[in-house]
C-alpha atoms as a PDB file:
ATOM      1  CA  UNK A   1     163.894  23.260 133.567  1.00  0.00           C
ATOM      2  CA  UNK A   2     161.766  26.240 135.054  1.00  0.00           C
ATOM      3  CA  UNK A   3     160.664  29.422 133.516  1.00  0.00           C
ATOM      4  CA  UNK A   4     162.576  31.924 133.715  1.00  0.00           C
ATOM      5  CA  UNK A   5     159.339  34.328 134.247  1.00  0.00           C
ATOM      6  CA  UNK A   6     156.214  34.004 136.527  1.00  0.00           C
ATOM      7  CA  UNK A   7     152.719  33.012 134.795  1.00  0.00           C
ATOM      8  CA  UNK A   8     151.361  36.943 134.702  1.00  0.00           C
ATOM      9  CA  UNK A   9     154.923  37.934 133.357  1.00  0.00           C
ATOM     10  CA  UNK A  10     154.629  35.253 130.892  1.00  0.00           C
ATOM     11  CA  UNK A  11     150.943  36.679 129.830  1.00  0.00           C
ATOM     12  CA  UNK A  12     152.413  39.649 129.015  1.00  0.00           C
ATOM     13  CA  UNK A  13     155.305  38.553 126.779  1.00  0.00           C
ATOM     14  CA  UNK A  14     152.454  36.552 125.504  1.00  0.00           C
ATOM     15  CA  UNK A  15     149.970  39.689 124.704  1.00  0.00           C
ATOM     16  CA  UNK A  16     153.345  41.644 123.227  1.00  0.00           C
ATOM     17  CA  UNK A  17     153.874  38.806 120.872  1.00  0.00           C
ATOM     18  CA  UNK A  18     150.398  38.935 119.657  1.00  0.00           C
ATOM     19  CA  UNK A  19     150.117  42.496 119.099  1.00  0.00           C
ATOM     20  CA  UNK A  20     153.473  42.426 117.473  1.00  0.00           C
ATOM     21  CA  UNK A  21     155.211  44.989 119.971  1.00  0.00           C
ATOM     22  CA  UNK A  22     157.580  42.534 121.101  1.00  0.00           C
ATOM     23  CA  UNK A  23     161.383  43.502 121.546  1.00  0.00           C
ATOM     24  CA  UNK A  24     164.748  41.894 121.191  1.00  0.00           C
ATOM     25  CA  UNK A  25     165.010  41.327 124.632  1.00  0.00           C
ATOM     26  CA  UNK A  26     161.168  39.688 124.331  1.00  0.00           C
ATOM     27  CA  UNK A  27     162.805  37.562 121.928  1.00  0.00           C
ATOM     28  CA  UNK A  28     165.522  36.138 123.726  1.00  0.00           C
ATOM     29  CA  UNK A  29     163.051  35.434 126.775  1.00  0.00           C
ATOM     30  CA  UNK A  30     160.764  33.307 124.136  1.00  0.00           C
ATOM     31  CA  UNK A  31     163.771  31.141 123.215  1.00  0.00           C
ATOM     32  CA  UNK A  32     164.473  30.838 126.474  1.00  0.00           C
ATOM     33  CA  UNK A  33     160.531  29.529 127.616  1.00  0.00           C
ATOM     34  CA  UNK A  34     160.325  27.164 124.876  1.00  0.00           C
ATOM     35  CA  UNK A  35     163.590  25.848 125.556  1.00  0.00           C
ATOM     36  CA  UNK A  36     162.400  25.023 129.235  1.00  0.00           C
ATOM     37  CA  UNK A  37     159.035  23.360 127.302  1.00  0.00           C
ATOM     38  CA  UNK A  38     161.414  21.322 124.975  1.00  0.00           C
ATOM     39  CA  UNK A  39     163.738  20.397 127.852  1.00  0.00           C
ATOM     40  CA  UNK A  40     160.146  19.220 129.574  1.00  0.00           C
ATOM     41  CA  UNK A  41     158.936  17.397 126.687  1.00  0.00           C
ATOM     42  CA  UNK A  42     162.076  15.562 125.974  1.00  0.00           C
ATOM     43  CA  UNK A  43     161.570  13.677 129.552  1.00  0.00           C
ATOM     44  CA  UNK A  44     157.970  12.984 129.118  1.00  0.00           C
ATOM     45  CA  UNK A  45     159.386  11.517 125.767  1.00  0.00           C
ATOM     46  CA  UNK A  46     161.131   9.062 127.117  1.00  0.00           C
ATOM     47  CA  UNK A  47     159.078   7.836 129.906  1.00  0.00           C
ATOM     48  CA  UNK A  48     156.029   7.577 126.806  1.00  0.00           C
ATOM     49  CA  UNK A  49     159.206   5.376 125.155  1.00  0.00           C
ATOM     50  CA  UNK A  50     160.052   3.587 128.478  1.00  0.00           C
ATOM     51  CA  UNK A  51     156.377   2.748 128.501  1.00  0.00           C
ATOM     52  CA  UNK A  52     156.906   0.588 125.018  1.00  0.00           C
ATOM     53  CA  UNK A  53     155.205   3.686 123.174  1.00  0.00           C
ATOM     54  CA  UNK A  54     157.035   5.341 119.656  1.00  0.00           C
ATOM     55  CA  UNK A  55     155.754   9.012 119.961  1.00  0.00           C
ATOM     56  CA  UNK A  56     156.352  11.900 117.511  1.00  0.00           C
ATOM     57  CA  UNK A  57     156.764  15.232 119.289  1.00  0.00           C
ATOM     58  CA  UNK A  58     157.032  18.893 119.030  1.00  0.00           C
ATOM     59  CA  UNK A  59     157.083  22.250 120.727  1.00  0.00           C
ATOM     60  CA  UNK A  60     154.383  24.899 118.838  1.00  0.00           C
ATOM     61  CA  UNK A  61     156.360  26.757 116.018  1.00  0.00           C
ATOM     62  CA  UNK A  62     156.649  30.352 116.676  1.00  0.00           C
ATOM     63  CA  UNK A  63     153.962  31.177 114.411  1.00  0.00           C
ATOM     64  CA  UNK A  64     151.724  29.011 114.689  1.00  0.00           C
ATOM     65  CA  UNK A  65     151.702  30.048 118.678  1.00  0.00           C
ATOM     66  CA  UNK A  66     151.869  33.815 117.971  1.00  0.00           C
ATOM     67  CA  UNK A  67     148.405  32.746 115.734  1.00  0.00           C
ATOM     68  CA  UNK A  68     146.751  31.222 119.005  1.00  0.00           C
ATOM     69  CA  UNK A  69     147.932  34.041 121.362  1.00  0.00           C
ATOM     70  CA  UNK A  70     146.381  36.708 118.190  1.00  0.00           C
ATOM     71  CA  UNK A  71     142.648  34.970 118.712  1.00  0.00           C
ATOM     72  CA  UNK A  72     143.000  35.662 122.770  1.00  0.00           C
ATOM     73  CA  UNK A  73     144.238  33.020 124.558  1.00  0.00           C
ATOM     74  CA  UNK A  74     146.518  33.953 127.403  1.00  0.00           C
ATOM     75  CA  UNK A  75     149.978  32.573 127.116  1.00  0.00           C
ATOM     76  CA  UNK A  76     149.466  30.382 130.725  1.00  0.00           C
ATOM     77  CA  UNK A  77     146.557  28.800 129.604  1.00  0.00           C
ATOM     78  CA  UNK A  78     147.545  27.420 126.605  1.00  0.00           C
ATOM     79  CA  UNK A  79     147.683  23.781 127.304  1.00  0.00           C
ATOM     80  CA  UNK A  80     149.729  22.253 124.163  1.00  0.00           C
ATOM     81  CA  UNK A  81     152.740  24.282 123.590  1.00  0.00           C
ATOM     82  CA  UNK A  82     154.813  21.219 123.588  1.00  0.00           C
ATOM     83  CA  UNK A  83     153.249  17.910 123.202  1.00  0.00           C
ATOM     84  CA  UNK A  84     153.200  14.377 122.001  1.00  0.00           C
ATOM     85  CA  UNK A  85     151.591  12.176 119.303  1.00  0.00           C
ATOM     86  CA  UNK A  86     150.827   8.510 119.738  1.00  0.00           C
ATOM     87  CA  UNK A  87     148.994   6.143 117.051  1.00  0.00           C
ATOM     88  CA  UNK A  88     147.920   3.300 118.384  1.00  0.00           C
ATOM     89  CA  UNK A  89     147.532  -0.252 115.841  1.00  0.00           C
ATOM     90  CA  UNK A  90     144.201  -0.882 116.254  1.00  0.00           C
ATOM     91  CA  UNK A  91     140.578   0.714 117.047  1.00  0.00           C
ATOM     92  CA  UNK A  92     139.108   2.084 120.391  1.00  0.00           C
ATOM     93  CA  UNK A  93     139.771  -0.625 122.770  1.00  0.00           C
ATOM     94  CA  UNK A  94     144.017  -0.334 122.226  1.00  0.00           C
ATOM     95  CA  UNK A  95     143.280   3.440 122.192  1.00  0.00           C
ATOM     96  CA  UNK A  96     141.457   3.203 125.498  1.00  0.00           C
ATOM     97  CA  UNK A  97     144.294   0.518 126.834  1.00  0.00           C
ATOM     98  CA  UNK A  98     146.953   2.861 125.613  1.00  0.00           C
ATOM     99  CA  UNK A  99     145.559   5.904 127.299  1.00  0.00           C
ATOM    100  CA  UNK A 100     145.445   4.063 130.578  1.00  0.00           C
ATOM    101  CA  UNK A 101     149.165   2.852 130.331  1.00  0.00           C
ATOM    102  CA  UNK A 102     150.224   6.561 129.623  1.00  0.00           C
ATOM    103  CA  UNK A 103     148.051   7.774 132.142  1.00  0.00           C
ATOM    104  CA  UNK A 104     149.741   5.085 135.256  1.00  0.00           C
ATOM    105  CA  UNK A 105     153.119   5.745 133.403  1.00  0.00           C
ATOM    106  CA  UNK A 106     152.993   9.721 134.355  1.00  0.00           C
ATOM    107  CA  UNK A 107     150.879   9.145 137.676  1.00  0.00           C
ATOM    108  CA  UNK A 108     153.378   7.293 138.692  1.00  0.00           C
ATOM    109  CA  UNK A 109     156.296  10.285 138.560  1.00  0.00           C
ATOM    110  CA  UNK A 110     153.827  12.684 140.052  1.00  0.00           C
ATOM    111  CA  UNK A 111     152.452  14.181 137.170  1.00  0.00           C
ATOM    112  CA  UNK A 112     149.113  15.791 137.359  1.00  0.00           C
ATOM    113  CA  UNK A 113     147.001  13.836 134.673  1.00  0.00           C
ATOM    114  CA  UNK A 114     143.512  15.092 132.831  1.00  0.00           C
ATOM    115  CA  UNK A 115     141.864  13.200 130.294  1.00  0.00           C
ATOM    116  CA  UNK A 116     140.378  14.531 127.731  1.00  0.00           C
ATOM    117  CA  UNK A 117     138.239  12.670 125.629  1.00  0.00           C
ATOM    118  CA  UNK A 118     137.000  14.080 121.631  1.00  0.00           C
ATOM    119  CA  UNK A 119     135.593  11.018 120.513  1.00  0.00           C
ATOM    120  CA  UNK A 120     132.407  11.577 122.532  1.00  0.00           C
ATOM    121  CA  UNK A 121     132.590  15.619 121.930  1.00  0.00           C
ATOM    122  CA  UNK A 122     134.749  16.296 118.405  1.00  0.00           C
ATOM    123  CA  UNK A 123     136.211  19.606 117.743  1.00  0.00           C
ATOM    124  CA  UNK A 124     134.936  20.597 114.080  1.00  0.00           C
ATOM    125  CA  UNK A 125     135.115  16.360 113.114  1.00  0.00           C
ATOM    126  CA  UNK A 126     139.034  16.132 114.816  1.00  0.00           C
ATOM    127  CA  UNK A 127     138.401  12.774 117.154  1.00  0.00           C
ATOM    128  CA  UNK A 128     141.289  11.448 119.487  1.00  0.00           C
ATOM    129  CA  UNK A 129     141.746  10.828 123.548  1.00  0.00           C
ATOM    130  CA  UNK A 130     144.102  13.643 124.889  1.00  0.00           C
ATOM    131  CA  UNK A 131     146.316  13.907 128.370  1.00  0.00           C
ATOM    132  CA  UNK A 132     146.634  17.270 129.820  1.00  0.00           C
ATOM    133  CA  UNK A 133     149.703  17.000 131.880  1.00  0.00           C
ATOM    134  CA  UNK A 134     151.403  19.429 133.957  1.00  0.00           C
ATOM    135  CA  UNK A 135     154.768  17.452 134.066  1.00  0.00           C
ATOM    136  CA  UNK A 136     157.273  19.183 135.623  1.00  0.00           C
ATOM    137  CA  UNK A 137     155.485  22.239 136.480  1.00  0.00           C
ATOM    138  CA  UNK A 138     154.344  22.830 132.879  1.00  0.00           C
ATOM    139  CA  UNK A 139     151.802  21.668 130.600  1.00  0.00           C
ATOM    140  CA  UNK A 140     152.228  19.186 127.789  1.00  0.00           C
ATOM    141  CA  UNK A 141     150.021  17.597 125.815  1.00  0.00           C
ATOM    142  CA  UNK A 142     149.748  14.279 124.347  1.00  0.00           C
ATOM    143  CA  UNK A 143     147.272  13.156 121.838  1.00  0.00           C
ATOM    144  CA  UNK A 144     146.413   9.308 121.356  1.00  0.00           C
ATOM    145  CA  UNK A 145     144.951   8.019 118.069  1.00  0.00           C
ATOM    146  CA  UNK A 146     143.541   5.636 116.153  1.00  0.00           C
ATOM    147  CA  UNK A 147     145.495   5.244 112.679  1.00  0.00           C
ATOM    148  CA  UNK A 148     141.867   6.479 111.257  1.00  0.00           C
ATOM    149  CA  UNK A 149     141.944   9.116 113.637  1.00  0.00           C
ATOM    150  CA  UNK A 150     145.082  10.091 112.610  1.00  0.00           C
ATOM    151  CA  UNK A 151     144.918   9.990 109.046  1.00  0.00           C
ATOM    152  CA  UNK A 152     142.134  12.636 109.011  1.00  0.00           C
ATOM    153  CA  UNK A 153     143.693  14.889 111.557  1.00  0.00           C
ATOM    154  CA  UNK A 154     146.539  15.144 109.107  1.00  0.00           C
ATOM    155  CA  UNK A 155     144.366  15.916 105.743  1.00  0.00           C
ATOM    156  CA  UNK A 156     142.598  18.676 107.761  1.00  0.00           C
ATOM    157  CA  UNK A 157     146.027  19.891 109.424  1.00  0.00           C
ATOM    158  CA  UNK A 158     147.561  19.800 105.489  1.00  0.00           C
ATOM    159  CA  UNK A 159     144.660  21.730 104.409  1.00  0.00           C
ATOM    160  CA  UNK A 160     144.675  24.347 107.040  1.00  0.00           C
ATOM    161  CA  UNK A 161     147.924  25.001 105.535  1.00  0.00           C
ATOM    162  CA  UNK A 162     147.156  25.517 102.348  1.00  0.00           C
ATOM    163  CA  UNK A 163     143.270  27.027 102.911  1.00  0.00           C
ATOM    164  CA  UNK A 164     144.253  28.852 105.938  1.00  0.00           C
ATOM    165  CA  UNK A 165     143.680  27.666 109.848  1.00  0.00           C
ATOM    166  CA  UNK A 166     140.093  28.842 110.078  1.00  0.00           C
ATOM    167  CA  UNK A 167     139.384  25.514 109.047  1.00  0.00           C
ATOM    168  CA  UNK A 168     140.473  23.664 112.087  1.00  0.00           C
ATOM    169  CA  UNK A 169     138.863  26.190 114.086  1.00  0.00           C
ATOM    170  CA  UNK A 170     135.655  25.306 112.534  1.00  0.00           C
ATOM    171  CA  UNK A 171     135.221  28.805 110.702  1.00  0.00           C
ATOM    172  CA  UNK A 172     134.338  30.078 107.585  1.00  0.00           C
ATOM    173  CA  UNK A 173     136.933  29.430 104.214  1.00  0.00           C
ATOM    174  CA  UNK A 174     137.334  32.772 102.874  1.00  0.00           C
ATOM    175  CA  UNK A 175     136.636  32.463 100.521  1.00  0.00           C
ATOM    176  CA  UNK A 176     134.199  29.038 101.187  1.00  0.00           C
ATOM    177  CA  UNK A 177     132.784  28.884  97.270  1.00  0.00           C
ATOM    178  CA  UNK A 178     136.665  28.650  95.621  1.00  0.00           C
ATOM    179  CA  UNK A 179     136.384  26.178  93.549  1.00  0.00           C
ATOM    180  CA  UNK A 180     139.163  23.106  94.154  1.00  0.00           C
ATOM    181  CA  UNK A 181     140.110  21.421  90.823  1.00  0.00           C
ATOM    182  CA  UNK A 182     141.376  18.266  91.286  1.00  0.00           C
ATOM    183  CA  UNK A 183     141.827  17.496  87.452  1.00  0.00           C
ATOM    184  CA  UNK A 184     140.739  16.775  84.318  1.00  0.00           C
ATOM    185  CA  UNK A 185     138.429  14.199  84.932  1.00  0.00           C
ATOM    186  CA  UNK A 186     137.599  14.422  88.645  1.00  0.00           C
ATOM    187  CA  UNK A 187     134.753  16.137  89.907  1.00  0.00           C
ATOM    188  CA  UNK A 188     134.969  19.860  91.123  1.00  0.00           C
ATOM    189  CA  UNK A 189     134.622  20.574  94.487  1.00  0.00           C
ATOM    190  CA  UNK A 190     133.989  23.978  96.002  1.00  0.00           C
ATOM    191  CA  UNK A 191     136.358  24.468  99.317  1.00  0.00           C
ATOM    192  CA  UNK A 192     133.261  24.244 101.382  1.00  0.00           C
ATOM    193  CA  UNK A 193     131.984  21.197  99.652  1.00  0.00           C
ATOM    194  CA  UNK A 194     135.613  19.593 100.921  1.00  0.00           C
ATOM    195  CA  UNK A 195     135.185  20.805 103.992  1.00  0.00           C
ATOM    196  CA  UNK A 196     131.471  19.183 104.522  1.00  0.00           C
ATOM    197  CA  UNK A 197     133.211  15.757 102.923  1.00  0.00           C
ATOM    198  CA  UNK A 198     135.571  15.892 105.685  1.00  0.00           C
ATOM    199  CA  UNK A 199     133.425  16.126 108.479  1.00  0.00           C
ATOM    200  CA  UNK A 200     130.832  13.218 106.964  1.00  0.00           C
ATOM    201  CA  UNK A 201     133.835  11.091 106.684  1.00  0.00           C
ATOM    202  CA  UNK A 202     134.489  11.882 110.483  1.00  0.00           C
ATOM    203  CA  UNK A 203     131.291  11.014 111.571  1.00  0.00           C
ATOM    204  CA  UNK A 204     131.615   7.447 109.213  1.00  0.00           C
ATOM    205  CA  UNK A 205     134.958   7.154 111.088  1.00  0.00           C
ATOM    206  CA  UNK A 206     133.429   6.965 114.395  1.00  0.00           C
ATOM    207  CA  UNK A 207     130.476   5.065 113.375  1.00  0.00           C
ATOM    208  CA  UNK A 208     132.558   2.104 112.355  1.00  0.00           C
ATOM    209  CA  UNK A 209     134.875   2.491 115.158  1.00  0.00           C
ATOM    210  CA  UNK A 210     131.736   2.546 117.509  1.00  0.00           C
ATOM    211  CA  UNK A 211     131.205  -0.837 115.880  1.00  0.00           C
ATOM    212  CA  UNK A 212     134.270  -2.407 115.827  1.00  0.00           C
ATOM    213  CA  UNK A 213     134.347  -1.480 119.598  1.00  0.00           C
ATOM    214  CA  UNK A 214     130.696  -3.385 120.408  1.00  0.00           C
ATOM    215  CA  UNK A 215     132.605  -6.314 118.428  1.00  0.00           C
ATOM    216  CA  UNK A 216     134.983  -6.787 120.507  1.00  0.00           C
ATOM    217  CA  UNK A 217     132.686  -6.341 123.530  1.00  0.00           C
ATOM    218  CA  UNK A 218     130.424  -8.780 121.930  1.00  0.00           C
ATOM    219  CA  UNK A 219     133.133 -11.647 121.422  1.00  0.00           C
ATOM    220  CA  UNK A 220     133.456 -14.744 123.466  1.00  0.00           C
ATOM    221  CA  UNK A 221     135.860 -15.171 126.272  1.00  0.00           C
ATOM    222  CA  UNK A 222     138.584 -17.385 124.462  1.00  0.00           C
ATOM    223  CA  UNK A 223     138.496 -14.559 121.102  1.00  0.00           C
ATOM    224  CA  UNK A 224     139.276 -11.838 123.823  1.00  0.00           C
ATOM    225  CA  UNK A 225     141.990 -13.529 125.518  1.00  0.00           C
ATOM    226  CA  UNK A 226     143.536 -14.103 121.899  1.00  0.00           C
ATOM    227  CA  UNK A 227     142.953 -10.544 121.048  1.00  0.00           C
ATOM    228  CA  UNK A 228     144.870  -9.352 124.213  1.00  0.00           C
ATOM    229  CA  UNK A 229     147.677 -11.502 123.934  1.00  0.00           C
ATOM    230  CA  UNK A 230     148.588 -10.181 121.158  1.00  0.00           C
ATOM    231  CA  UNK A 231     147.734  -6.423 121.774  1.00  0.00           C
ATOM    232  CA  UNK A 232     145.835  -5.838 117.961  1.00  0.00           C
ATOM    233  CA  UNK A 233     141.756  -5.662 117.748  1.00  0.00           C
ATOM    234  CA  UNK A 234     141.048  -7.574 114.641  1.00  0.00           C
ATOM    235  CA  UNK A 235     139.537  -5.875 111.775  1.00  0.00           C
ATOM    236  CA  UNK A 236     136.203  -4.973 111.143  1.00  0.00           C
ATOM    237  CA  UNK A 237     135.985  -7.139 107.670  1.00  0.00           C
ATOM    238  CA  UNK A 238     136.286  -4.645 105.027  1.00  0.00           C
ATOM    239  CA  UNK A 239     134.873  -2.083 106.612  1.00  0.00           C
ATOM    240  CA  UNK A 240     137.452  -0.245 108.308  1.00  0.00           C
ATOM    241  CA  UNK A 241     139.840  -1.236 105.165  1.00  0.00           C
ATOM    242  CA  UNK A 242     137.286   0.278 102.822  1.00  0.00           C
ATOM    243  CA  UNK A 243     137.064   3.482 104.927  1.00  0.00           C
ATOM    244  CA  UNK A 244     140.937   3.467 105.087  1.00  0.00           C
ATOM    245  CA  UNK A 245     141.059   3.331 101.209  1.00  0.00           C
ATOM    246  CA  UNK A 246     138.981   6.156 101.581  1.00  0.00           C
ATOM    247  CA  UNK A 247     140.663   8.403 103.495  1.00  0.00           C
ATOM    248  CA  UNK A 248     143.655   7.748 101.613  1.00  0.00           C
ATOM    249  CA  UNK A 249     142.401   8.552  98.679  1.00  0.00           C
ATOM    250  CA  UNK A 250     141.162  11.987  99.870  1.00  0.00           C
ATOM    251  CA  UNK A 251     144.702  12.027 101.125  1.00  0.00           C
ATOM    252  CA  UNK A 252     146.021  11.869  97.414  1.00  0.00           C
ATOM    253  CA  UNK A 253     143.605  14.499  96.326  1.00  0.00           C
ATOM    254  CA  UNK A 254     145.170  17.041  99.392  1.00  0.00           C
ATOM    255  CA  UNK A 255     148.783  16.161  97.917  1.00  0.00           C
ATOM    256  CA  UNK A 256     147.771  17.249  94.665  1.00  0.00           C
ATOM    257  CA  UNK A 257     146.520  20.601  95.882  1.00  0.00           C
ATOM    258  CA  UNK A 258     149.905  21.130  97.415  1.00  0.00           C
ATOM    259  CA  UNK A 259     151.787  20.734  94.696  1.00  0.00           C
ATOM    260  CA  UNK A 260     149.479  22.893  92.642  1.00  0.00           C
END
């Protein structure tokens, strides 16, 4: 489904809707683009499904858009107004295998495919492989990540919402020394405290998965062959589980914030 503007016209609806001038005809032509995007990402969703993959998607809420557009970012260049999630069940190695089956999967319809990788270079601690695609003439997204990966992109996501979305922008909490009570007997945290937590546990996240990566590179032939026949990378020991545990429990901690 095509636009039903060119890319400059589409910059400008895009500056209107950021300085809040928009009108109700600028409405109906923003309904109409992100219908094109969801039309867009519904067939990249099922050749990510016709691939053997179970991906979540979405198309950028209005305001959460209208919030990217507000900090400058032109309306064309915005790279993930509809995308797609993918967890992989393992570590590195199926996240690097699964990234290479999406990649042939969209090659192969003529999509234009960029990898982008944020385990080597994280964005404020958030660590996962993404595709750039322009499928279709438009750009989609989709992110591919570990289930450790994925479990801290949600706690910071969660607490953007209730904290505010500096925080996955990597800037200051306003304000950063509030202190976050999270009961009787638990220890209190300041918001930046929480925040520094976070980004520790991101670095322990890819420390183990660096490991558990050289593990598999490190086993013998017949342990490999097992390991891809049956498409999981074993467990670190306890490690990874104890890190899970973790994460979880941090996880726990952001549910009680929401609910006050």
């Amino acid at each position: 489904m095509p636009l039903p503007l060119s890319r400059s016209a589409l910059d400008r609806l895009g500056k209107r809707l950021a300085a809040e001038t928009v009108s109700t005809a600028d409405w109906g032509t923003f309904e109409t683009v992100l219908d094109a995007y969801q039309a867009t990402l519904d067939d990249a969703q099922g050749i990510l499904e016709a691939a053997g993959f179970e991906p979540t998607t979405r198309v950028k809420s209005t305001g959460t858009l209208v919030e990217k557009l507000s900090r400058g970012t032109s309306f064309k260049s915005v790279q993930d107004v509809a995308g797609a999630r993918v967890v992989v069940n393992g570590g590195r190695v199926d996240q690097d295998r699964a990234v290479a089956r999406i990649a042939k999967a969209f090659t192969a319809v003529g999509t234009t495919v960029k990898i982008l990788d944020r385990r080597a270079s994280p964005n404020h601690g958030y660590r996962a492989v993404h595709l750039i695609l322009i499928h279709q003439g438009l750009p989609l997204e989709v992110q591919v990540r570990t289930p450790l990966q994925d479990l801290w992109a949600q706690i910071t996501e969660r607490l953007g919402d209730l904290w505010g979305r500096e925080l996955r922008y990597g800037e200051p909490l306003v304000p950063p020394n509030q202190p976050v009570v999270l009961g009787m007997t638990a220890p209190v945290f300041t918001r930046e405290n929480f925040v520094d937590m976070l980004l520790a546990t991101s670095e322990e996240i890819d420390r183990v998965e660096q490991m558990q990566m050289r593990r598999y590179q490190e086993q013998d032939e017949i342990v490999i062959r097992v390991t891809e026949q049956t498409g999981v990378t074993p467990p670190l020991d306890e490690t990874e589980d104890t890190l899970r545990r973790t994460m979880e429990d941090i996880m726990r901690l952001v549910r009680k914030l929401e609910g006050g």
